[in-house]
Protein backbone atom coordinates (compact mmCIF):
# COMPACT_ATOMS: atom_id res chain seq x y z
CA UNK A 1 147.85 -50.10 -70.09
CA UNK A 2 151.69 -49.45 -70.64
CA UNK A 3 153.69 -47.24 -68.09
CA UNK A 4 153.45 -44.18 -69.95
CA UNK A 5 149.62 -44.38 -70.56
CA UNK A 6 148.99 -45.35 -67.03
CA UNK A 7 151.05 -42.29 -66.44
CA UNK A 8 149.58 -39.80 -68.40
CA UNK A 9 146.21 -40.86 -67.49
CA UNK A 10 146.97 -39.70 -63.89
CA UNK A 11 148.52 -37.00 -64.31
CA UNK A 12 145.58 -35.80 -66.97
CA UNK A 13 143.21 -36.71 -63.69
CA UNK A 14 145.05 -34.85 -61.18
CA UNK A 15 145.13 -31.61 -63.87
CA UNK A 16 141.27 -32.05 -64.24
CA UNK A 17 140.83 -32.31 -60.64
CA UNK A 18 142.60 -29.06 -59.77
CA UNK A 19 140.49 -27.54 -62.31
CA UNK A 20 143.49 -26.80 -65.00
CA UNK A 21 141.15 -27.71 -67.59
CA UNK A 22 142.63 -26.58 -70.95
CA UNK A 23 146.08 -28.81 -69.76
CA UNK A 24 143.93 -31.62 -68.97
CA UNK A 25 142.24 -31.73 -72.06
CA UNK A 26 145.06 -31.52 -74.16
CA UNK A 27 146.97 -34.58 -72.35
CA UNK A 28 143.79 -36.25 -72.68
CA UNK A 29 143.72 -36.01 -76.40
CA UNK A 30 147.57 -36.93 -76.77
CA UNK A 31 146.74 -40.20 -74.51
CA UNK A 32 143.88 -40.93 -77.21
CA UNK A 33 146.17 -40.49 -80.23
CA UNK A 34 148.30 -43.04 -78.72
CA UNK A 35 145.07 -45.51 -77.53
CA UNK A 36 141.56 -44.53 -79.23
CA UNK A 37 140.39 -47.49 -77.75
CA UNK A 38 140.13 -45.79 -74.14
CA UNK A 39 136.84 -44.98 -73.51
CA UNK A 40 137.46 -43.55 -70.07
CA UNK A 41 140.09 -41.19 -71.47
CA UNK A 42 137.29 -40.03 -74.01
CA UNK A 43 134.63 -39.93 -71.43
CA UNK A 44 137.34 -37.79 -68.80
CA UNK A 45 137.92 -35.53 -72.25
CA UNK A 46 134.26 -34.88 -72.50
CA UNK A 47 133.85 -33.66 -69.05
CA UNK A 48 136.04 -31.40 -69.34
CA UNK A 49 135.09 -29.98 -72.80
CA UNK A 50 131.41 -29.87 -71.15
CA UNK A 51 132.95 -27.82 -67.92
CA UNK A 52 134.58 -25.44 -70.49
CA UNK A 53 131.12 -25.47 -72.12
CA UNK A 54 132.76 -26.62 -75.33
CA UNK A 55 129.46 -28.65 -76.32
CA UNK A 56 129.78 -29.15 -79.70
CA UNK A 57 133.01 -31.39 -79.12
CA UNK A 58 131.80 -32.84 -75.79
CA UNK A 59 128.20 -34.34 -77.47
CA UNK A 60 130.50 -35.43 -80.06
CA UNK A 61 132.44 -37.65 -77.41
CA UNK A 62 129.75 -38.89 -75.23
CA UNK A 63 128.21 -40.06 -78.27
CA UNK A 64 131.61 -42.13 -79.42
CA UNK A 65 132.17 -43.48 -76.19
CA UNK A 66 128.11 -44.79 -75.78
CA UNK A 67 129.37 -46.80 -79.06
CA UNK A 68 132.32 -48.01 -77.27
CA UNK A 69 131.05 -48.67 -73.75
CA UNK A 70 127.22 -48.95 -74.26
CA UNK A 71 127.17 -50.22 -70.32
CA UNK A 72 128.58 -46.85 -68.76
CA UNK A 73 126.07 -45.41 -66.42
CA UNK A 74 128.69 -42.19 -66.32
CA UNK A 75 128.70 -41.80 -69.73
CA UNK A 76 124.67 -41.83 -69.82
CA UNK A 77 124.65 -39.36 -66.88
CA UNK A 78 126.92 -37.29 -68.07
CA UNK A 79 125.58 -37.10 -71.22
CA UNK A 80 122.27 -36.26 -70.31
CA UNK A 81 123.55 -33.07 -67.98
CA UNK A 82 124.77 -31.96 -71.70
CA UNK A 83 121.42 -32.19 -73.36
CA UNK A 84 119.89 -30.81 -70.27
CA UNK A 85 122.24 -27.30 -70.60
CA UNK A 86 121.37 -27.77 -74.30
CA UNK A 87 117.52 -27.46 -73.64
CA UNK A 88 116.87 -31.76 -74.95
CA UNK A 89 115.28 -32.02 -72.00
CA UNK A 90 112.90 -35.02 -73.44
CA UNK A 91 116.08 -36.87 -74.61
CA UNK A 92 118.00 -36.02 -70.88
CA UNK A 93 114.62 -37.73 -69.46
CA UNK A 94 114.90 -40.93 -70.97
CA UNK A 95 118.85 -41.71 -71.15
CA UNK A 96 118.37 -40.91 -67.06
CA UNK A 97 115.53 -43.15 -66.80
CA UNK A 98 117.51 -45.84 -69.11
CA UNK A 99 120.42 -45.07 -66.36
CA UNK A 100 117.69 -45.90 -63.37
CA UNK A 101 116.52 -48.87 -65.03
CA UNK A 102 119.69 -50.65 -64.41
CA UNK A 103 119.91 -49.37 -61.18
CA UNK A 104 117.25 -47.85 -59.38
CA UNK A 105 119.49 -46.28 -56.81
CA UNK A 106 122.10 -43.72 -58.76
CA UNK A 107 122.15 -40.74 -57.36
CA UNK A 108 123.65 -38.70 -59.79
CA UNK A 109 120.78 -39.88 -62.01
CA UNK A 110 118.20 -39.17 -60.00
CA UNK A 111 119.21 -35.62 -58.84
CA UNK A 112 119.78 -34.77 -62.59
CA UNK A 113 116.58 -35.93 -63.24
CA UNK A 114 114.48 -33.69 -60.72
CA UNK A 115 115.75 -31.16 -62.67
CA UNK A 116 114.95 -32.29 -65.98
CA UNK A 117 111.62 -32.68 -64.40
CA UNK A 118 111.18 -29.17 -63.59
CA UNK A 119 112.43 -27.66 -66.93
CA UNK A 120 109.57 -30.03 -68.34
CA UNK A 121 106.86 -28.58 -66.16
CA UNK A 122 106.60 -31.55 -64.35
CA UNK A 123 107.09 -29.97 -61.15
CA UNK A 124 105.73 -32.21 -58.31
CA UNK A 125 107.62 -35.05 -60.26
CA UNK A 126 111.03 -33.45 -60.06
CA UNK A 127 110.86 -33.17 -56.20
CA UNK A 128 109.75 -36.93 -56.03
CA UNK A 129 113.23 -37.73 -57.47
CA UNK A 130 115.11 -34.97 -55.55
CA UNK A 131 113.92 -36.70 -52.42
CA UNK A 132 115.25 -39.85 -53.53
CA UNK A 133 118.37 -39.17 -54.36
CA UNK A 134 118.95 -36.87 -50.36
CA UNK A 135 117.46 -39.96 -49.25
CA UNK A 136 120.32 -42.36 -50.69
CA UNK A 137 122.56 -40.00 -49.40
CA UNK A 138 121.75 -37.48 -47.15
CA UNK A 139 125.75 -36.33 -46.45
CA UNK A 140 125.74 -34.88 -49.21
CA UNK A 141 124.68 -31.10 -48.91
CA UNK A 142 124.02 -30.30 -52.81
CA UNK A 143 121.50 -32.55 -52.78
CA UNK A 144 120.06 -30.88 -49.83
CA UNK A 145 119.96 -27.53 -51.52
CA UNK A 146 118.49 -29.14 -55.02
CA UNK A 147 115.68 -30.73 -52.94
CA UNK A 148 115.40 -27.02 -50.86
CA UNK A 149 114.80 -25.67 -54.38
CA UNK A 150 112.71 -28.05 -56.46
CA UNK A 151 110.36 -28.21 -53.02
CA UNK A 152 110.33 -24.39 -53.51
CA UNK A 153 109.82 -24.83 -57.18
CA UNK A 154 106.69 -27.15 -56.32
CA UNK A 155 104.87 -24.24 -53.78
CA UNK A 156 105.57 -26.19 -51.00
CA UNK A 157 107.57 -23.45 -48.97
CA UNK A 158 107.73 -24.65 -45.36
CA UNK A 159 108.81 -27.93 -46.25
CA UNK A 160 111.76 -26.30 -48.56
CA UNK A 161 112.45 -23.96 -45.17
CA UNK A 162 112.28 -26.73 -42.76
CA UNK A 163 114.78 -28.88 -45.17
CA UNK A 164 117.38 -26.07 -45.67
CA UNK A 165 117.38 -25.09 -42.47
CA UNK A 166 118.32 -28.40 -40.91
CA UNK A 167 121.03 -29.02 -43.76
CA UNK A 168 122.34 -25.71 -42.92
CA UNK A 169 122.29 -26.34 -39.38
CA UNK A 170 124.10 -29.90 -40.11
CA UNK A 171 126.78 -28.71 -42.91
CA UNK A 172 127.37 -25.26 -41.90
CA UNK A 173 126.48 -21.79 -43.89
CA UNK A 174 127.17 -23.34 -47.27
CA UNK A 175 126.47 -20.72 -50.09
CA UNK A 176 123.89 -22.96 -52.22
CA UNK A 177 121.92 -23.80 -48.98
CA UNK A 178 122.05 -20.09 -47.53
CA UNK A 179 120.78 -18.82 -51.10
CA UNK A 180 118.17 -21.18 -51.66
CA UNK A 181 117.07 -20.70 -48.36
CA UNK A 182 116.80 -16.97 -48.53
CA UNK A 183 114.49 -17.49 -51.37
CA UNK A 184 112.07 -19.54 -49.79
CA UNK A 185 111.90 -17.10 -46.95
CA UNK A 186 111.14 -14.07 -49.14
CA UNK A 187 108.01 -16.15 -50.23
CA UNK A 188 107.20 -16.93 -46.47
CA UNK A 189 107.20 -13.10 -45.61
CA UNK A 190 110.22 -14.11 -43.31
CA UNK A 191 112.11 -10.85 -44.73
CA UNK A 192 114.17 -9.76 -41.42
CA UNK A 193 115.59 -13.64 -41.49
CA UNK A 194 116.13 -13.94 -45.62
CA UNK A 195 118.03 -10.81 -46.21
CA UNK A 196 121.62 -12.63 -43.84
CA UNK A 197 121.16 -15.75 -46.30
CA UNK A 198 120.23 -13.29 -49.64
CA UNK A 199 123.95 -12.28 -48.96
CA UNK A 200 125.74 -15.81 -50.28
CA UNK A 201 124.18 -15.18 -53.85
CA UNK A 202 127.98 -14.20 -54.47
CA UNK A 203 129.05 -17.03 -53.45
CA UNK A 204 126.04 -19.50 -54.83
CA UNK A 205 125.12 -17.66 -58.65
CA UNK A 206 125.81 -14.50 -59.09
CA UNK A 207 129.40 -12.85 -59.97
CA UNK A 208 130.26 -10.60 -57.65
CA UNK A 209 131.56 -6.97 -58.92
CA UNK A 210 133.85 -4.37 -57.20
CA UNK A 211 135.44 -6.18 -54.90
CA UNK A 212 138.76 -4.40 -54.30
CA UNK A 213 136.10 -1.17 -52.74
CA UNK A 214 135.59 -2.08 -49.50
CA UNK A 215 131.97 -2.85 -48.74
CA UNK A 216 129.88 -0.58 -47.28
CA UNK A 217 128.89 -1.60 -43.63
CA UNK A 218 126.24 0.38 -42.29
CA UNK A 219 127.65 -0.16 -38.60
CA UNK A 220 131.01 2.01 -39.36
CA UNK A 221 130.40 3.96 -42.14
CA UNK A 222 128.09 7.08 -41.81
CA UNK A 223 128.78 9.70 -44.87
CA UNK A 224 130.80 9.76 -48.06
CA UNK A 225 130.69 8.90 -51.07
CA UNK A 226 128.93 4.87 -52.40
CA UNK A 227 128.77 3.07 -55.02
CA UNK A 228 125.76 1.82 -55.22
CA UNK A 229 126.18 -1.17 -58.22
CA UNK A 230 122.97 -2.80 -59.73
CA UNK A 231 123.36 -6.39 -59.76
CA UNK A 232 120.48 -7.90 -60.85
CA UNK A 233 117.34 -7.61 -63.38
CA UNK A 234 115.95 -4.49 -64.38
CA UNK A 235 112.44 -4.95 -62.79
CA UNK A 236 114.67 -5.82 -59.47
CA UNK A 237 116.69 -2.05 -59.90
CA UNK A 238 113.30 -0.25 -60.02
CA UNK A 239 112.11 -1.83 -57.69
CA UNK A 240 115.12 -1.18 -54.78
CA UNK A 241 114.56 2.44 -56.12
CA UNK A 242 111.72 3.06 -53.55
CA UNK A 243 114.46 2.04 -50.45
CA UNK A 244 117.56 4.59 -51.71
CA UNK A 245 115.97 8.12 -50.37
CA UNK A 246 115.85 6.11 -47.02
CA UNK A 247 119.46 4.33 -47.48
CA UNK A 248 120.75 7.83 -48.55
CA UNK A 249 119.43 9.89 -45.53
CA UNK A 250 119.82 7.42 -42.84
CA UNK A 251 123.58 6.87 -43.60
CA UNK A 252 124.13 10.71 -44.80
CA UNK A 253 125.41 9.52 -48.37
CA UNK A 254 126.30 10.74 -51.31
CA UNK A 255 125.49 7.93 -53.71
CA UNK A 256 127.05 7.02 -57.09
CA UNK A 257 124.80 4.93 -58.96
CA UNK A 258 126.32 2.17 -61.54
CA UNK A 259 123.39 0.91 -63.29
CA UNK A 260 122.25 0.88 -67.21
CA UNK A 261 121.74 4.25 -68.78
CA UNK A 262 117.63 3.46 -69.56
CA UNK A 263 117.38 3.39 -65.42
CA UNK A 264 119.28 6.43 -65.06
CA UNK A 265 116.30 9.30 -65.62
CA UNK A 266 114.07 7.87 -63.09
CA UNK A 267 116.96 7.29 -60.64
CA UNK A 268 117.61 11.03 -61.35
CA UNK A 269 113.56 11.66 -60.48
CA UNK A 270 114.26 10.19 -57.07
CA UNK A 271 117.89 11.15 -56.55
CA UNK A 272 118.40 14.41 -58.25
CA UNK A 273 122.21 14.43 -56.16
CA UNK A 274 123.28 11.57 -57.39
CA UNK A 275 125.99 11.10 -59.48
CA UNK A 276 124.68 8.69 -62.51
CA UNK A 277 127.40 5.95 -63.85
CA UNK A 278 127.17 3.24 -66.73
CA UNK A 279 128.64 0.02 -66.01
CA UNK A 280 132.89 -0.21 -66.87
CA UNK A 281 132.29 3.73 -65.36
CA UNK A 282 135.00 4.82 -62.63
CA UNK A 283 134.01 7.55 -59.79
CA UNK A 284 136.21 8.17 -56.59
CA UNK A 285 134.10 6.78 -53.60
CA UNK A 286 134.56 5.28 -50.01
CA UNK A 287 132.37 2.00 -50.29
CA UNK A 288 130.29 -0.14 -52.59
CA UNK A 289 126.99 -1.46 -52.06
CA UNK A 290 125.12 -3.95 -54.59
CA UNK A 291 122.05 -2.45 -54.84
CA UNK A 292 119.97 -5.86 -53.86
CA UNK A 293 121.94 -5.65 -50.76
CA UNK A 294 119.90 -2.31 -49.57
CA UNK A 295 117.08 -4.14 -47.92
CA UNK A 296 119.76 -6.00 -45.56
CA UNK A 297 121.05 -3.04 -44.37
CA UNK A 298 118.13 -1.08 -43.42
CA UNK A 299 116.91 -4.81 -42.03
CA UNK A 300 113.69 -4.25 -43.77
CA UNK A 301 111.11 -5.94 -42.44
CA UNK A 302 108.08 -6.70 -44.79
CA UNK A 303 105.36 -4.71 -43.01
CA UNK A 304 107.28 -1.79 -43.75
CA UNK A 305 106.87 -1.79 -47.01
CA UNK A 306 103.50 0.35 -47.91
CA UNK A 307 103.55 0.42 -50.98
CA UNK A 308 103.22 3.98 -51.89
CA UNK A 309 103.78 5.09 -55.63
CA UNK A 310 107.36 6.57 -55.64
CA UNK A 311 107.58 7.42 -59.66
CA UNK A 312 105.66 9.49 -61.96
CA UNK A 313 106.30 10.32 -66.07
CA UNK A 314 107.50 14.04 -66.65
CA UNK A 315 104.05 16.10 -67.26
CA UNK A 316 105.58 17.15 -70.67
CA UNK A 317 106.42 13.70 -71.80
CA UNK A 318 103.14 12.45 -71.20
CA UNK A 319 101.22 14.72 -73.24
CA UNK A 320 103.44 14.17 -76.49
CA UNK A 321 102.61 10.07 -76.09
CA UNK A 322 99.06 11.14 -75.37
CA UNK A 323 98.44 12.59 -78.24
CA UNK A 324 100.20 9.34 -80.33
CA UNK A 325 97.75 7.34 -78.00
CA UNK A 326 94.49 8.92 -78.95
CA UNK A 327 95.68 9.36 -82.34
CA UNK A 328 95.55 5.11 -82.33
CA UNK A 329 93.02 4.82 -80.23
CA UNK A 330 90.51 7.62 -79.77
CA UNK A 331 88.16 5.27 -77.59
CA UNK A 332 87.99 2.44 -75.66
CA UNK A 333 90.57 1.14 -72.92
CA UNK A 334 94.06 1.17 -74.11
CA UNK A 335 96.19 -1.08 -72.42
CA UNK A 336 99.83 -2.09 -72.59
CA UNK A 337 101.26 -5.63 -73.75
CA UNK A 338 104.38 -7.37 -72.41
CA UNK A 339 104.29 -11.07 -72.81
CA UNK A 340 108.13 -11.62 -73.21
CA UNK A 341 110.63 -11.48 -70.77
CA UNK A 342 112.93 -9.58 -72.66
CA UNK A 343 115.30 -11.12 -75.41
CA UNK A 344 117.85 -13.68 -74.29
CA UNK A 345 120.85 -15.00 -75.92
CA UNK A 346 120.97 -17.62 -73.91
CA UNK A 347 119.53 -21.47 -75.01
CA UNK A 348 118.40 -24.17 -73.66
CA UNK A 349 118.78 -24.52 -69.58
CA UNK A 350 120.23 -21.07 -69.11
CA UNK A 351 117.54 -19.97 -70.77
CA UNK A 352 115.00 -21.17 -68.65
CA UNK A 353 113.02 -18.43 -67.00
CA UNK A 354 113.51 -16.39 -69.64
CA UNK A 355 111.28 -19.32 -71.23
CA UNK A 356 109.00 -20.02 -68.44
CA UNK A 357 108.29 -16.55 -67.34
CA UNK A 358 107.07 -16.02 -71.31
CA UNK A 359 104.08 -16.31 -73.16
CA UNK A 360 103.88 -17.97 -76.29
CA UNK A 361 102.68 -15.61 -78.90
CA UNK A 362 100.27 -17.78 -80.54
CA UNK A 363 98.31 -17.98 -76.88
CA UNK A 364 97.78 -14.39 -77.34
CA UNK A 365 94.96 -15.15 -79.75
CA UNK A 366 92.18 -15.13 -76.06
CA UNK A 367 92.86 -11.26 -76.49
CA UNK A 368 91.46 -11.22 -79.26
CA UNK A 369 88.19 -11.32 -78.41
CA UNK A 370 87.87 -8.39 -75.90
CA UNK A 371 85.74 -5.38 -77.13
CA UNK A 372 86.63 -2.48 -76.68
CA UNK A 373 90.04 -2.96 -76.03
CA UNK A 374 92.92 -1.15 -77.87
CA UNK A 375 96.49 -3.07 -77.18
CA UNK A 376 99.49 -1.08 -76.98
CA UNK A 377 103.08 -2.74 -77.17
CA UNK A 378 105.46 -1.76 -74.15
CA UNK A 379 108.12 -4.09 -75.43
CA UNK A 380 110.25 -2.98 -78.50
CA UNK A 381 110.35 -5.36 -81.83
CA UNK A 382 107.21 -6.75 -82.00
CA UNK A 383 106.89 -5.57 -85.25
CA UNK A 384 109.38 -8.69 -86.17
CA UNK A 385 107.16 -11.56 -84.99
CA UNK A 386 103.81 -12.70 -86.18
CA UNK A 387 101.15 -12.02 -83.55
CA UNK A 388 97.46 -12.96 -83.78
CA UNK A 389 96.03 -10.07 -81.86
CA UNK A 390 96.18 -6.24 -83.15
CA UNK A 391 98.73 -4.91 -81.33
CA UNK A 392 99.52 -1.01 -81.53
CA UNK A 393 103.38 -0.66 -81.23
CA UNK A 394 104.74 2.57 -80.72
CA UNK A 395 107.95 2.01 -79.09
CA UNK A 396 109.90 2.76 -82.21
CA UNK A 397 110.37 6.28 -79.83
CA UNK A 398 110.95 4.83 -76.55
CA UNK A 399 114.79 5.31 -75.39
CA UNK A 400 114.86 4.83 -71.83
CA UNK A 401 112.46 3.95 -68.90
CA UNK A 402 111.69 7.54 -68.51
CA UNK A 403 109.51 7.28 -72.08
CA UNK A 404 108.15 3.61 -71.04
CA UNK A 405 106.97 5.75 -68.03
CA UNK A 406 105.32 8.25 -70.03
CA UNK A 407 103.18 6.00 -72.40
CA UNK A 408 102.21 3.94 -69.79
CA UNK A 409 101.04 7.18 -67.69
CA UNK A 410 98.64 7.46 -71.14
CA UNK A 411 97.02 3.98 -70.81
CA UNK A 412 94.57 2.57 -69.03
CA UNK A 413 96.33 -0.49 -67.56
CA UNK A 414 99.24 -2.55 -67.63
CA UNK A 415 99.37 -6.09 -69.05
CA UNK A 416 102.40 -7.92 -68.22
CA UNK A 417 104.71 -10.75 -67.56
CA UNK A 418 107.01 -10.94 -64.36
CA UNK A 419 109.44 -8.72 -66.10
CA UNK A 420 110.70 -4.98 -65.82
CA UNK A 421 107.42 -3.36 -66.77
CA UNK A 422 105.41 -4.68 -64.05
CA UNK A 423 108.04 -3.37 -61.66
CA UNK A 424 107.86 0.09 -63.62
CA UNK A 425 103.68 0.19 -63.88
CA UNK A 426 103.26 -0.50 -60.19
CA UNK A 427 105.95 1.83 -58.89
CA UNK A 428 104.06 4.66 -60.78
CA UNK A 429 100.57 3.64 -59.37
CA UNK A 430 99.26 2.31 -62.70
CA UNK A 431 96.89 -0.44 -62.49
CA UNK A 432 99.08 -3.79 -63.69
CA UNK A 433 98.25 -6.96 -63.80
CA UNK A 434 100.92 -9.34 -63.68
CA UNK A 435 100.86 -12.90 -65.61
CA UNK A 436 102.85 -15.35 -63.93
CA UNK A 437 104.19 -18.48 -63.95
CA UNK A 438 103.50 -21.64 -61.64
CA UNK A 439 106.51 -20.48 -59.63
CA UNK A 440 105.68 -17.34 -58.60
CA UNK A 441 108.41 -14.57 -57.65
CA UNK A 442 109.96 -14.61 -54.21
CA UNK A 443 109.27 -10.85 -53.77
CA UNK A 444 105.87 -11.24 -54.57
CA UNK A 445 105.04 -13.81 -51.89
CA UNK A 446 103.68 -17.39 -51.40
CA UNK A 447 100.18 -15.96 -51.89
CA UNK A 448 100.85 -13.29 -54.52
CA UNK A 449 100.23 -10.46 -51.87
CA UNK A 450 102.98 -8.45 -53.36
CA UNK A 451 103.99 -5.58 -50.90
CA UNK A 452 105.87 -3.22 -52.40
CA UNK A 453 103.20 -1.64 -54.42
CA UNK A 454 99.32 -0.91 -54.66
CA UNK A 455 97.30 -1.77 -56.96
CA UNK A 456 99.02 -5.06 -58.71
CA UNK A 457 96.84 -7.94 -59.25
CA UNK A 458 98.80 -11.73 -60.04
CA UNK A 459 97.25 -14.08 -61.90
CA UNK A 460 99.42 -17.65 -61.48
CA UNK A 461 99.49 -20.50 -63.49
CA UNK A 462 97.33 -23.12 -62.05
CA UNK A 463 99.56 -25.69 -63.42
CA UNK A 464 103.09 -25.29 -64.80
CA UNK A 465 103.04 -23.78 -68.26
CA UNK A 466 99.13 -23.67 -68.17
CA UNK A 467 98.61 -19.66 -69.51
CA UNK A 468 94.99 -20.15 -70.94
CA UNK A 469 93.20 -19.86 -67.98
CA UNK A 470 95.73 -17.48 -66.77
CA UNK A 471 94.28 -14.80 -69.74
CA UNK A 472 90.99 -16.17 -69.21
CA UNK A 473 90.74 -14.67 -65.83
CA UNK A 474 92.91 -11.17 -67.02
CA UNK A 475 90.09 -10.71 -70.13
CA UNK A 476 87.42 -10.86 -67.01
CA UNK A 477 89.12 -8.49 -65.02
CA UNK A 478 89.45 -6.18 -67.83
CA UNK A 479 86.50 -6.37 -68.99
CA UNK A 480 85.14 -5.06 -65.75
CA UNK A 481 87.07 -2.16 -65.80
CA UNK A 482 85.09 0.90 -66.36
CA UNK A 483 85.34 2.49 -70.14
């Protein structure tokens, strides 16, 4: 390596290291023009193509420098995160394991692998390797937080608790640990000591939003105007509805709501004061408050939650989609269909629970064969996939919520996937059952008990990805329902 290679190649590190990524990767690529040869140039270029989640490029350059350096462990690693993000999570498997093979004891490869593990439904398997790699090296605190999550993952909550609780207390408050360990708690119940830690999600995976308002502290501030931002699903909005009458009296508010416009009629059912913003809207207020952030500052604990039905469809409304219902199905239960989680344009690993929290369509075929059963679509576009059940679909008139409201107000019963309409159908008293995956939902509990509404019945996965007995045992239950 001549003088001015040796020196470009550290300053292209030191650029990559402070995270000037677009300089480093265009140093990198003069220093290959000069030497093609240098495989740990190419594999530094591909890391930082990956970070800037150029992937295209970056496979293109793992690839080249497996054909120059066949040995490099890095480049194998490395390589595999890429096919992980790009959902080849078969292919990430095996270059890991070809990485562990020659030696047993990379940690890198194992961590990476837990997770490869649990986007292949192999669940108990992934926390096997996530306790390897702490093992190996238990000063590091990311592993600590991986193997918090993948015990989580895996249903085994008081380990996962007991694990990020002593990393915490040994590293400090670090966001990934606080986060992961609020979600655990929320399954344990444990809502009084999750909602401190559900506060690093800004800091751990979510972006936070309105940060130049000063944030609303429920200790000083006691009137004026909020922002009150949501932050999070849609299913997760409707649900935090049921706390804001509380938030809003307590405090003496006068809230501004930032939220999509399809939330903003039954926000207006609860709220009728309160001024109604779309997101990128401006309004002159004192504070902000993400909305997932409202349970924190009541300090909610979890036996206050009764459950009461807090939303109802506009009389008016639900006699127009009565008639369209009866006009479908004049007899017989009539029950709504969601089985997707809504549409994602997302792939591969970022599209993961979308995936997992889904139904195949073709497993829809076991509803087939209830009688006396009409099924009603409650998510728009179904019209554009093959299905092999009769499914009614009427949502060509649905706008908003509000007219989701309505048609489910004219149905017998809810059918759904952990998504926004099991939120809506519970909140509005319906009976709902909720399909859902191994996992579960932290808000639902460790046991499925959910406690913010009545009259929801889960139905988990026995086994990751396993949804035919999961529709076996919804057919029973509505089959018992009376006609």
């Amino acid at each position: 390596m001549n003088h001015q290679h040796e020196q470009w190649f550290q300053q292209a590190n030191q650029l990559q290291a402070a995270g000037r990524l677009a300089e480093a990767a265009s140093l990198w690529q003069r220093l290959l023009q000069l030497a093609p040869g240098d495989w740990q140039a190419r594999l530094n270029l591909a890391n930082v193509w990956q970070a800037q989640a150029q992937y295209e490029p970056a496979l293109e350059a793992y690839l080249l420098v497996l054909q120059q350096a066949p040995h490099s462990l890095s480049a194998k690693c490395n390589l595999a995160q890429l096919l992980k993000t790009l959902g080849e999570y078969a292919v990430a498997a095996q270059l890991l394991q070809e990485v562990l093979a020659q030696d047993a004891q990379h940690i890198d490869a194992l961590s990476a692998l837990s997770l490869v593990c649990l986007y292949l439904c192999q669940n108990d398997l992934g926390v096997d390797f996530a306790r390897q790699a702490y093992a190996l090296a238990p000063e590091r605190p990311a592993l600590a937080a991986n193997l918090g999550l993948l015990l989580t993952q895996a249903r085994q909550y008081e380990e996962a608790e007991s694990v990020l609780s002593a990393a915490i207390a040994r590293f400090g408050a670090l966001p990934d640990l606080c986060w992961n360990r609020a979600i655990v708690r929320l399954y344990l119940g444990q809502y009084e000591a999750a909602w401190p830690d559900y506060e690093a999600r800004f800091a751990s995976v979510l972006p936070a939003r309105h940060t130049a308002l000063v944030r609303f502290d429920p200790l000083r501030h006691h009137g004026g105007r909020v922002l009150l931002w949501a932050e999070q699903g849609l299913g997760d909005s409707i649900m935090m509805m049921q706390l804001l009458p509380a938030l809003q009296q307590r405090f003496a508010l006068q809230l501004c709501i930032e939220a999509p416009a399809s939330l903003h009629a039954l926000f207006a059912q609860l709220l009728p004061s309160a001024v109604l913003l779309q997101p990128g809207e401006q309004a002159e207020v004192d504070a902000q408050l993400p909305m997932m952030s409202v349970p924190a500052v009541l300090a909610l604990p979890r036996h206050a939650l009764a459950g009461t039905p807090y939303l109802a469809a506009a009389a008016d409304s639900v006699a127009s989609w009565q008639q369209k219902v009866t006009a479908c199905a004049a007899q017989g239960r009539r029950i709504g269909l969601v089985w997707s989680s809504g549409v994602w344009s997302a792939a591969g690993a970022a599209n993961y629970n979308h995936a997992r929290k889904s139904i195949p369509a073709a497993e829809l075929a076991a509803l087939a064969n209830v009688p006396g059963v009409s099924l009603f679509a409650l998510q728009p576009g179904c019209d554009s996939q093959p299905l092999p059940v009769p499914v009614i679909d009427l949502t060509a008139g649905i706008q908003s919520f509000a007219d989701t409201a309505a048609l489910m107000a004219a149905l017998d019963g809810v059918v759904t996937v952990d998504t926004a309409a099991a939120h809506l159908a519970a909140a509005m008293g319906k009976p709902v059952w909720v399909l859902m995956r191994y996992e579960g939902a932290p808000f639902f509990g460790a046991d499925d008990s959910m406690p913010w509404y009545r009259g929801v019945t889960v139905i988990r996965q026995p086994q990751p990805g396993e949804w035919g007995a999961v529709l076996a045992e919804c057919i029973d239950m509505i089959k018992s329902l009376p006609t």
